[in-house]
Protein backbone atom coordinates (compact mmCIF):
# COMPACT_ATOMS: atom_id res chain seq x y z
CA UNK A 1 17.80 -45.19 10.74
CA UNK A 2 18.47 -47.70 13.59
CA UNK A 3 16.97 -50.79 14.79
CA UNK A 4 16.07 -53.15 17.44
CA UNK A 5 15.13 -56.73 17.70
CA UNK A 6 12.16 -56.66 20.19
CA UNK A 7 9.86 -59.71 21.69
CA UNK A 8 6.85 -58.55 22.24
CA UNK A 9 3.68 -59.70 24.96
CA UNK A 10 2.92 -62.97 22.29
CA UNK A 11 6.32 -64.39 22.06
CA UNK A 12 6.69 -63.15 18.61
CA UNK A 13 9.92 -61.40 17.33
CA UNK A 14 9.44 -58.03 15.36
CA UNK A 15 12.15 -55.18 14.40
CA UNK A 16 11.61 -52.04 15.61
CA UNK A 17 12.88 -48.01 14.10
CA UNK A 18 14.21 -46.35 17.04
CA UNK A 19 15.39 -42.76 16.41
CA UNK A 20 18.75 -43.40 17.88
CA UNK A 21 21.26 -45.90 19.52
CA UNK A 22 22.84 -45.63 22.72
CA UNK A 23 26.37 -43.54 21.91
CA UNK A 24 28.10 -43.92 25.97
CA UNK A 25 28.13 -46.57 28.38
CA UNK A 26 26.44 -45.43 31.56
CA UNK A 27 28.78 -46.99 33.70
CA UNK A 28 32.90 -46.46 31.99
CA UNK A 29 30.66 -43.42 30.74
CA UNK A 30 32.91 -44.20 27.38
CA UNK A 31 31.79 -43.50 23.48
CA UNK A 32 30.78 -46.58 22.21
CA UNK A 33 28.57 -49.09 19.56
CA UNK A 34 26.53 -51.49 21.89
CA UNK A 35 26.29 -54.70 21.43
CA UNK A 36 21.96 -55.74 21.42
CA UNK A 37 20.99 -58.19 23.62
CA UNK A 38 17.67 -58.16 24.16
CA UNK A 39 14.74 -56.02 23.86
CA UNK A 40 10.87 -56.32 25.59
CA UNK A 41 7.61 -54.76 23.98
CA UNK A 42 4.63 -55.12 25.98
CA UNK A 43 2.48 -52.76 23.97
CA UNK A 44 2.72 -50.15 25.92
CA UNK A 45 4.52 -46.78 24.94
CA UNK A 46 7.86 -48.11 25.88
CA UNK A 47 10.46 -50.28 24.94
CA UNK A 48 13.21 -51.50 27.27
CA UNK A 49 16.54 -53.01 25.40
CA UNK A 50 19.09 -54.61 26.79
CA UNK A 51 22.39 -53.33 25.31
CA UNK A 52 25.86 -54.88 26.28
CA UNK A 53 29.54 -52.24 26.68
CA UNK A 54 31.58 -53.98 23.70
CA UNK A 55 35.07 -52.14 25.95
CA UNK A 56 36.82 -55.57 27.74
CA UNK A 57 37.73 -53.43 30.36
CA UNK A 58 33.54 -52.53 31.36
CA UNK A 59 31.37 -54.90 29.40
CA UNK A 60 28.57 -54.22 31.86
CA UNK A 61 24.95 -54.98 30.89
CA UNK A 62 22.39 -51.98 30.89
CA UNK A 63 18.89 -50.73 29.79
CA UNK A 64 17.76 -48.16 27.30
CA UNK A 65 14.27 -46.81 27.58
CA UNK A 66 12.46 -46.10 24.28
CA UNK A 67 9.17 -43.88 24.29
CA UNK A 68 6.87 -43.86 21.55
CA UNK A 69 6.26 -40.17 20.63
CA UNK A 70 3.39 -40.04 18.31
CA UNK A 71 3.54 -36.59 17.73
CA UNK A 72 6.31 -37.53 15.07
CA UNK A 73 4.66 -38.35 11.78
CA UNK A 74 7.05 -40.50 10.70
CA UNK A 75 6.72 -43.95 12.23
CA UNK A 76 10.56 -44.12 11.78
CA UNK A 77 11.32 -41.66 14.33
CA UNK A 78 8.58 -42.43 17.38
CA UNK A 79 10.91 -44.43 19.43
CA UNK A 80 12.40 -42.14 20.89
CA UNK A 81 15.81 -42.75 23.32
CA UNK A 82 15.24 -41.38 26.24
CA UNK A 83 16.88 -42.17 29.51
CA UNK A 84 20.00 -45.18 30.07
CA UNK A 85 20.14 -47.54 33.36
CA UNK A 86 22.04 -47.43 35.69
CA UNK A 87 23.74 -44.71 35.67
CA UNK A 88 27.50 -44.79 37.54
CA UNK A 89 27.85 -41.44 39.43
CA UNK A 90 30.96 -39.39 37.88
CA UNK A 91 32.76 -36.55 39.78
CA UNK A 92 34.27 -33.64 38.43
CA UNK A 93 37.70 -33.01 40.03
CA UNK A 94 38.61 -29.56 41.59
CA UNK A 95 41.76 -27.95 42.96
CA UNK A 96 42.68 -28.06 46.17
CA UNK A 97 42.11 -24.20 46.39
CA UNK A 98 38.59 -24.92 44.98
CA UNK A 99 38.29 -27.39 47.75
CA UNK A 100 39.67 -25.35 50.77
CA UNK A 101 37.29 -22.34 49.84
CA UNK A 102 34.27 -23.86 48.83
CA UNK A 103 33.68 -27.40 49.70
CA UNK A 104 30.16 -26.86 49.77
CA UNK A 105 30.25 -25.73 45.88
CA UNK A 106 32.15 -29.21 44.79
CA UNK A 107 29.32 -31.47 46.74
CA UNK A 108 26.58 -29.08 44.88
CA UNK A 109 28.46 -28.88 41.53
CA UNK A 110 28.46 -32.80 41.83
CA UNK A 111 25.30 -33.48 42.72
CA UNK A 112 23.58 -31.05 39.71
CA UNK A 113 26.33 -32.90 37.34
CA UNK A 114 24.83 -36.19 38.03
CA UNK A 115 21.49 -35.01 37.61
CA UNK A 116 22.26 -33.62 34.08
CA UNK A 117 23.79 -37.00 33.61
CA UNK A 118 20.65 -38.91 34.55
CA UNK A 119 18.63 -36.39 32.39
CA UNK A 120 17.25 -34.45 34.85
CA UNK A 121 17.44 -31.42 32.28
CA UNK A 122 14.87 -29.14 34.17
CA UNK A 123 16.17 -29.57 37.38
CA UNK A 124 20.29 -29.49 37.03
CA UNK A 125 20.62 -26.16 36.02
CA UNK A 126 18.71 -24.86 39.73
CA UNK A 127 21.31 -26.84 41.40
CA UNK A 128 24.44 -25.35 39.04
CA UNK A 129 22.70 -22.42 39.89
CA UNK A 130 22.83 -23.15 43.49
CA UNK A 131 26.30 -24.05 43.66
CA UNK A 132 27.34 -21.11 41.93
CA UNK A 133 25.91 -18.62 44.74
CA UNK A 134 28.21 -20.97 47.21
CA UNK A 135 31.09 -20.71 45.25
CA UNK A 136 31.36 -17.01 45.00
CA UNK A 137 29.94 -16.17 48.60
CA UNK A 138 32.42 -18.67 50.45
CA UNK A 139 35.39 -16.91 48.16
CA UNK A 140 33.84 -13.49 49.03
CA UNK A 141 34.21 -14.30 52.67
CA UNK A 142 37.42 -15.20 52.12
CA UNK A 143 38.35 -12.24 51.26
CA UNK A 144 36.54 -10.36 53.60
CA UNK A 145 35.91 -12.71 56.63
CA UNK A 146 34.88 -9.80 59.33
CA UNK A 147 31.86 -9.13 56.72
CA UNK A 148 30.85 -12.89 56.85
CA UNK A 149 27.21 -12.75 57.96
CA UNK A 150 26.60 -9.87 55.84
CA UNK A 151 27.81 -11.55 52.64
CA UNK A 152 25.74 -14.56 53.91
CA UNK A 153 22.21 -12.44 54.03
CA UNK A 154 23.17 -10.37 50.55
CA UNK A 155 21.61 -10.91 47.28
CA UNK A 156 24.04 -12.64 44.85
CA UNK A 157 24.57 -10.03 42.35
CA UNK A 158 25.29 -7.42 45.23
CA UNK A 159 27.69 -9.61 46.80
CA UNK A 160 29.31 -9.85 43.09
CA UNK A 161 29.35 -6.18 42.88
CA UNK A 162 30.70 -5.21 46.40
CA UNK A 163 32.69 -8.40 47.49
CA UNK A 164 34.69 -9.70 44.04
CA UNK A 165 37.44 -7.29 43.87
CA UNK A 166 39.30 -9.25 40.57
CA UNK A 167 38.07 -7.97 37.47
CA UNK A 168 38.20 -11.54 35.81
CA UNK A 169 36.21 -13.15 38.31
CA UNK A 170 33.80 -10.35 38.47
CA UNK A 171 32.81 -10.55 34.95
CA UNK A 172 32.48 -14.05 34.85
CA UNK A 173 30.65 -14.60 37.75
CA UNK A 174 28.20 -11.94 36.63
CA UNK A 175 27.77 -13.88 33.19
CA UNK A 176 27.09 -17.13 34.96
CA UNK A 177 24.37 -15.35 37.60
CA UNK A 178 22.43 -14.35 34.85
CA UNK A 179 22.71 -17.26 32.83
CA UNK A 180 21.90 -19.62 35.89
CA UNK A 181 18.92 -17.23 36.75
CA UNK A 182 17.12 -18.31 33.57
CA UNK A 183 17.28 -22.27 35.00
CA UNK A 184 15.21 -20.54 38.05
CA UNK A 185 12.63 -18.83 35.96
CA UNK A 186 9.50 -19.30 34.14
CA UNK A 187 10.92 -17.22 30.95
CA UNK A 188 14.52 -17.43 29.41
CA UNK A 189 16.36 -14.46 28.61
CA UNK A 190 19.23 -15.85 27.18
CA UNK A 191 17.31 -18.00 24.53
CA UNK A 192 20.25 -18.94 22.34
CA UNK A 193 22.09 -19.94 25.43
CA UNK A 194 22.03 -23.35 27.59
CA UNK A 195 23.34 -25.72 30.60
CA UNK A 196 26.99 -25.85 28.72
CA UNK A 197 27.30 -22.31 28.31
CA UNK A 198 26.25 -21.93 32.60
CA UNK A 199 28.57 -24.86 33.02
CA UNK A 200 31.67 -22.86 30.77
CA UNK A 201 31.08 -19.66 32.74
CA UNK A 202 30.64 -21.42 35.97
CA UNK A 203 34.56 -23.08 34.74
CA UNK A 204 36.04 -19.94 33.81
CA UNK A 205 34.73 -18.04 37.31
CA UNK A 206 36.23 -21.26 38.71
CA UNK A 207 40.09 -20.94 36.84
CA UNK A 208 39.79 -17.01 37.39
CA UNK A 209 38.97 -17.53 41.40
CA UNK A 210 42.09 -20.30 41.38
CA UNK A 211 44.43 -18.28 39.93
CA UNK A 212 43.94 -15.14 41.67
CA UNK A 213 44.32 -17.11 45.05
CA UNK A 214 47.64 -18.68 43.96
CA UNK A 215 49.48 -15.19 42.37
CA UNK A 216 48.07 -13.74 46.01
CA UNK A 217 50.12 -16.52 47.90
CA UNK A 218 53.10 -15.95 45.26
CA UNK A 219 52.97 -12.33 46.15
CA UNK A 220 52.69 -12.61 49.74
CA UNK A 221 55.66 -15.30 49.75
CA UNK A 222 57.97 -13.09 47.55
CA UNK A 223 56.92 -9.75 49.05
CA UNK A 224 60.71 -8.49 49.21
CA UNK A 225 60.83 -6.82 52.91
């Protein structure tokens, strides 16, 4: 069990059970053990503490937001952690191939990434989602740039089916659609599955899509005439 030292509305001191301590800074976005400054009751259904980075390099101030949950029995476990402020945007890095044929996917990737971050749970998968349509339609029009506007106006799966000639990025793009369909709907097929497995397959349709583009420019370079 953890604990906070809280002040609440009367001035008086009182230690709090929270469920859990913060485990990363928000903004070196670093494991850590924060150092308690302060914490504020009001006697409301939320608690705002004031933890400190303990890294020399960050030591930056920021908030946790306890909710009481009172659907928990014990009393032990109704602060509940549930969101950090603020939150320092991170970006995940992508190839220069990645870049050149889908800059659009990168910006969306990005942007859902920071929303999972924030802990925007219901909402990040739609945009991984999102960014995975761009990501295999841009590379499919690579491929097949006279069929452009077609590719544009097909349905995902079709484009997957007709347009991805590699068998590797095929099958792993196919894995991801369906997985990333069940952030869009109102029932999950893929129960046992969630936003880490969409964000592995959308990786692996990512290396697969790299690495075919670079053995084509090998080949085309070393074609012996």
């Amino acid at each position: 069990m953890s604990t906070i030292n809280a002040i609440i509305s009367n001035g008086q001191e009182v230690t709090l059970p929270v469920d859990s301590l913060p485990d990363t800074c928000p903004i070196c976005h670093q494991g850590i053990e924060p150092i308690s400054q302060f914490a504020f009751w009001n006697g409301t259904n939320v608690v705002q503490a004031i933890f400190r980075c303990p890294r020399l390099y960050c030591n930056s101030l920021f908030i946790a937001y306890y909710y009481e949950d009172r659907s928990y029995r014990n009393p032990e476990d109704r602060l509940r952690l549930k969101r950090v402020a603020p939150q320092n945007l991170e970006t995940q890095e992508f190839s220069g191939e990645i870049n050149k044929v889908s800059p659009n996917f990168v910006e969306i990737f990005n942007q859902a990434f920071n929303a999972e971050i924030y802990g925007l749970n219901q909402i990040c998968g739609c945009g991984y989602r999102k960014a995975l349509e761009f990501l295999i339609k841009d590379y499919a029009i690579s491929k097949y740039p006279t069929s452009k506007e077609e590719i544009e106006n097909k349905n995902l799966a079709k484009v997957i089916i007709e347009n991805v000639d590699d068998t590797n990025v095929k099958t792993t793009a196919e894995l991801a659609v369906w997985l990333g369909n069940d952030e869009t709907h109102f029932i999950r097929k893929w129960t046992e599955l969630d936003i880490k497995d969409l964000k592995q397959l959308i990786q692996l349709t990512v290396k697969w899509i790299e690495s075919e583009i670079i053995t084509a420019d090998y080949k085309s370079r070393m074609n012996p005439k």
